[in-house]
Protein backbone atom coordinates (compact mmCIF):
# COMPACT_ATOMS: atom_id res chain seq x y z
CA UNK A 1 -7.60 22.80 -82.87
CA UNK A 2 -6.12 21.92 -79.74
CA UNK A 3 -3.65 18.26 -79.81
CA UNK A 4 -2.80 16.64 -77.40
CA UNK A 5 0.69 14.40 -78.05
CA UNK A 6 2.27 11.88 -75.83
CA UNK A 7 5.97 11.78 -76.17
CA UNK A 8 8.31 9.33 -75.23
CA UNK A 9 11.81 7.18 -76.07
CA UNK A 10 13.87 5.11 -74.49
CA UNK A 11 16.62 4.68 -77.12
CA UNK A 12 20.02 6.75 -77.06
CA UNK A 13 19.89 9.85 -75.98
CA UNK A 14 16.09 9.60 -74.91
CA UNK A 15 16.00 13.05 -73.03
CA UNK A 16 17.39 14.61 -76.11
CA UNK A 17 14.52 13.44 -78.71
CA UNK A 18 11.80 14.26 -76.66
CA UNK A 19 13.41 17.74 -76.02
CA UNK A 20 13.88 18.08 -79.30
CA UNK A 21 11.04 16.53 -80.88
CA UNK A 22 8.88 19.72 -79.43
CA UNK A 23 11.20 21.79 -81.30
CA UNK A 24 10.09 19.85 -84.20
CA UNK A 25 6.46 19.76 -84.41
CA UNK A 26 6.52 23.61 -83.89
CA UNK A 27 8.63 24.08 -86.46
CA UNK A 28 5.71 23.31 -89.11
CA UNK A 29 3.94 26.91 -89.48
CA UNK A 30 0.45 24.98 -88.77
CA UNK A 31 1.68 24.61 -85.19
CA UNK A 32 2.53 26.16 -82.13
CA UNK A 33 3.29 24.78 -78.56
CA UNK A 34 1.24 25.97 -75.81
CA UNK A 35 2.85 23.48 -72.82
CA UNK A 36 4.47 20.66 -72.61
CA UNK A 37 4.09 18.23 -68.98
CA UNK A 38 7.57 17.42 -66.96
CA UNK A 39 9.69 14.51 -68.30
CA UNK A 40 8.69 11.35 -66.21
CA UNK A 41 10.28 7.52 -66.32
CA UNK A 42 8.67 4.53 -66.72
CA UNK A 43 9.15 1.28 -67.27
CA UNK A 44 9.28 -0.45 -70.39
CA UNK A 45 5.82 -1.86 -71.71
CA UNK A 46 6.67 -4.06 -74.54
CA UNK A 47 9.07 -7.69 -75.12
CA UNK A 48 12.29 -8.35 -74.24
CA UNK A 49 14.04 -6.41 -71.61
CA UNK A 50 14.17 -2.79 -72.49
CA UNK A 51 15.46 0.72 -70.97
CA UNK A 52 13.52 2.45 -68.71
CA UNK A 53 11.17 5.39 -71.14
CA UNK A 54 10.92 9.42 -70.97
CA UNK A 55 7.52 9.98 -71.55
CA UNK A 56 5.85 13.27 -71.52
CA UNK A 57 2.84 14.89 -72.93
CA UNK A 58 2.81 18.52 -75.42
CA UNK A 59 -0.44 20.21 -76.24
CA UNK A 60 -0.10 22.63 -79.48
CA UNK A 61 -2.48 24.66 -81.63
CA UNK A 62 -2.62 23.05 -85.10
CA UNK A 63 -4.34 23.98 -87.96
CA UNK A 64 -3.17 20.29 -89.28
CA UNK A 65 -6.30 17.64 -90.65
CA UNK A 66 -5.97 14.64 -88.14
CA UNK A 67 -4.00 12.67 -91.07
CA UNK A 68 -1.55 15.06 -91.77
CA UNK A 69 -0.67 15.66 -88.30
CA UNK A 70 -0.65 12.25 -88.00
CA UNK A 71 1.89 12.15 -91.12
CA UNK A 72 3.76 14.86 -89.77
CA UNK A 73 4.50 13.06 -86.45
CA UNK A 74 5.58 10.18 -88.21
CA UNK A 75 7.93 11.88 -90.17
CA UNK A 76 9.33 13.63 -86.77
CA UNK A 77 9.81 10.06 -85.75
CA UNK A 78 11.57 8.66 -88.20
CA UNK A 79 13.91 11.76 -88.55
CA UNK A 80 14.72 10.50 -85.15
CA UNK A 81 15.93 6.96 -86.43
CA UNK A 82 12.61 5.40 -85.20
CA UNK A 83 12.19 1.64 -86.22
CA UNK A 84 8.97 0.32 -86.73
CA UNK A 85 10.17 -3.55 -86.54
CA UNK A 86 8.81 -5.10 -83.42
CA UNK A 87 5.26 -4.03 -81.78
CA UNK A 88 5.82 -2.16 -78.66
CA UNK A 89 9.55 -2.68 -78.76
CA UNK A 90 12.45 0.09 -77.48
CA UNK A 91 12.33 3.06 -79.99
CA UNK A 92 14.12 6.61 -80.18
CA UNK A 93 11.02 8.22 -80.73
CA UNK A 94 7.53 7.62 -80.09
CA UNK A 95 4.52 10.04 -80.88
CA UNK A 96 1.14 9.14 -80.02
CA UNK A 97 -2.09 11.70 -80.73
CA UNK A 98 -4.07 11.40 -77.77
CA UNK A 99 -7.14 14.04 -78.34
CA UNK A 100 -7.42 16.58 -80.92
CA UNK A 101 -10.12 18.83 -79.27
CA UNK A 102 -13.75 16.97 -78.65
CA UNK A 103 -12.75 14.57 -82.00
CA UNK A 104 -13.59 10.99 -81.93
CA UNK A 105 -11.77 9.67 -84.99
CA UNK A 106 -11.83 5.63 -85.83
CA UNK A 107 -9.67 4.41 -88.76
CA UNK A 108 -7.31 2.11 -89.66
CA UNK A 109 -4.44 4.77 -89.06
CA UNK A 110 -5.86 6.62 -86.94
CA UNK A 111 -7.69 6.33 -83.26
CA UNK A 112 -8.58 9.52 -81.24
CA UNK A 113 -8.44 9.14 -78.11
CA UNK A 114 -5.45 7.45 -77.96
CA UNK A 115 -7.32 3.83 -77.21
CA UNK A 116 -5.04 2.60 -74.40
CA UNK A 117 -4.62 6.26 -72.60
CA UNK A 118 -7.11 5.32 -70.00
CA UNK A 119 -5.06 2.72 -69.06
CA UNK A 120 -1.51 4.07 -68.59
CA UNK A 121 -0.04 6.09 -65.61
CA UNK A 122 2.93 7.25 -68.25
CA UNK A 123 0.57 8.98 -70.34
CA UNK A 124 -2.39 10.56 -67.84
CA UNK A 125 0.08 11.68 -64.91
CA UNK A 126 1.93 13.91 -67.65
CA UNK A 127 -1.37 14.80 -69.36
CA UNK A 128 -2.90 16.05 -66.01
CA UNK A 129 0.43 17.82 -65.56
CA UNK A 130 -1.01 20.31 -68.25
CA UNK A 131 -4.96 19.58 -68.67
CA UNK A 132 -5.86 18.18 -64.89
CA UNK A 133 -9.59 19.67 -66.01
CA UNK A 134 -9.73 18.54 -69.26
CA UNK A 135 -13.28 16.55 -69.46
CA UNK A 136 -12.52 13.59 -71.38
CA UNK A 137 -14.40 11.95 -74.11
CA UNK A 138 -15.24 9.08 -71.66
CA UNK A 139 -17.31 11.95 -69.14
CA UNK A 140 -13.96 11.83 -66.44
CA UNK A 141 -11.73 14.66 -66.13
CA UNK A 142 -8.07 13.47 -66.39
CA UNK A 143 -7.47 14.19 -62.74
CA UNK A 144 -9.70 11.74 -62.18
CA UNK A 145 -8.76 9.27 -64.27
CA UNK A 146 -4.92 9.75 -63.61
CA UNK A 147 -5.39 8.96 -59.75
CA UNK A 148 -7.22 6.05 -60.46
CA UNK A 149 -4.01 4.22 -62.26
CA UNK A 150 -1.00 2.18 -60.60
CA UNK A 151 1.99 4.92 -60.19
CA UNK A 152 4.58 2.28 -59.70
CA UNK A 153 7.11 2.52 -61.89
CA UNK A 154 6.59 5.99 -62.41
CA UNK A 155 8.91 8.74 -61.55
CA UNK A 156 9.38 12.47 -62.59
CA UNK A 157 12.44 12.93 -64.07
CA UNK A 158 15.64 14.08 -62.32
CA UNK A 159 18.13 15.63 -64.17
CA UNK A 160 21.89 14.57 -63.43
């Protein structure tokens, strides 16, 4: 099955744990990457004032049930000193599934799509980096849907 994972951090080293997280998730032998989008920043969605987020989206083959990718993720994220105190606050690690092939999954720990992907530039400019004519559970490709969203705020990422 084909998944879909958003990836972003703005915590440390947050170039670093994305980089690396893709390293991670193919290291279980039920996955393998196929692409990964460029790194793009963003603003900080959440309380407080925060850093500015690297935010990118991966697609890999898995082999995974929804949950235990969804446990396996987790498990990347906390490896990754990822602190689940504060809703939407800064984090060194964030991994979000977003689609896991034509799946509509709706539990308490789990939502596929990604509920709020519709919504944010961070997440569809990446995603339409590497699936531009992917038709989307909604009946909009995510070309569509990407240049439909505010950009501001948004900017690929530029090595120093």
């Amino acid at each position: 099955m084909l998944a879909f994972i958003a990836l972003g951090s703005n915590l440390d080293d947050s170039l670093t744990h994305v980089r690396q997280a893709i390293e991670d998730i193919s290291q279980h032998p039920a996955n393998s990457v196929v692409k990964h989008s460029a790194w793009y920043t963003s603003k900080a969605v959440g309380p407080g004032s925060q850093p500015d987020y690297i935010n990118g989206v991966a697609c890999f083959e898995t082999t995974l049930a929804p949950i235990e990718l969804l446990d396996y993720l987790q498990s990347i994220e906390h490896k990754h000193g990822r602190e689940r105190s504060v809703r939407w606050g800064a984090r060194t690690l964030d991994l979000d599934i977003l689609l896991l092939d034509n799946q509509t999954i709706d539990t308490e720990r789990l939502s596929v799509p990604h509920p709020r992907m519709y919504e944010r530039a961070f997440v569809m400019t990446p995603l339409n980096d590497i699936a531009s004519g992917l038709l989307l559970p909604n009946n909009n490709t995510v070309c569509n849907v990407a240049a439909q969203l505010n950009q501001s705020g948004l900017a690929l990422y530029v090595a120093n």
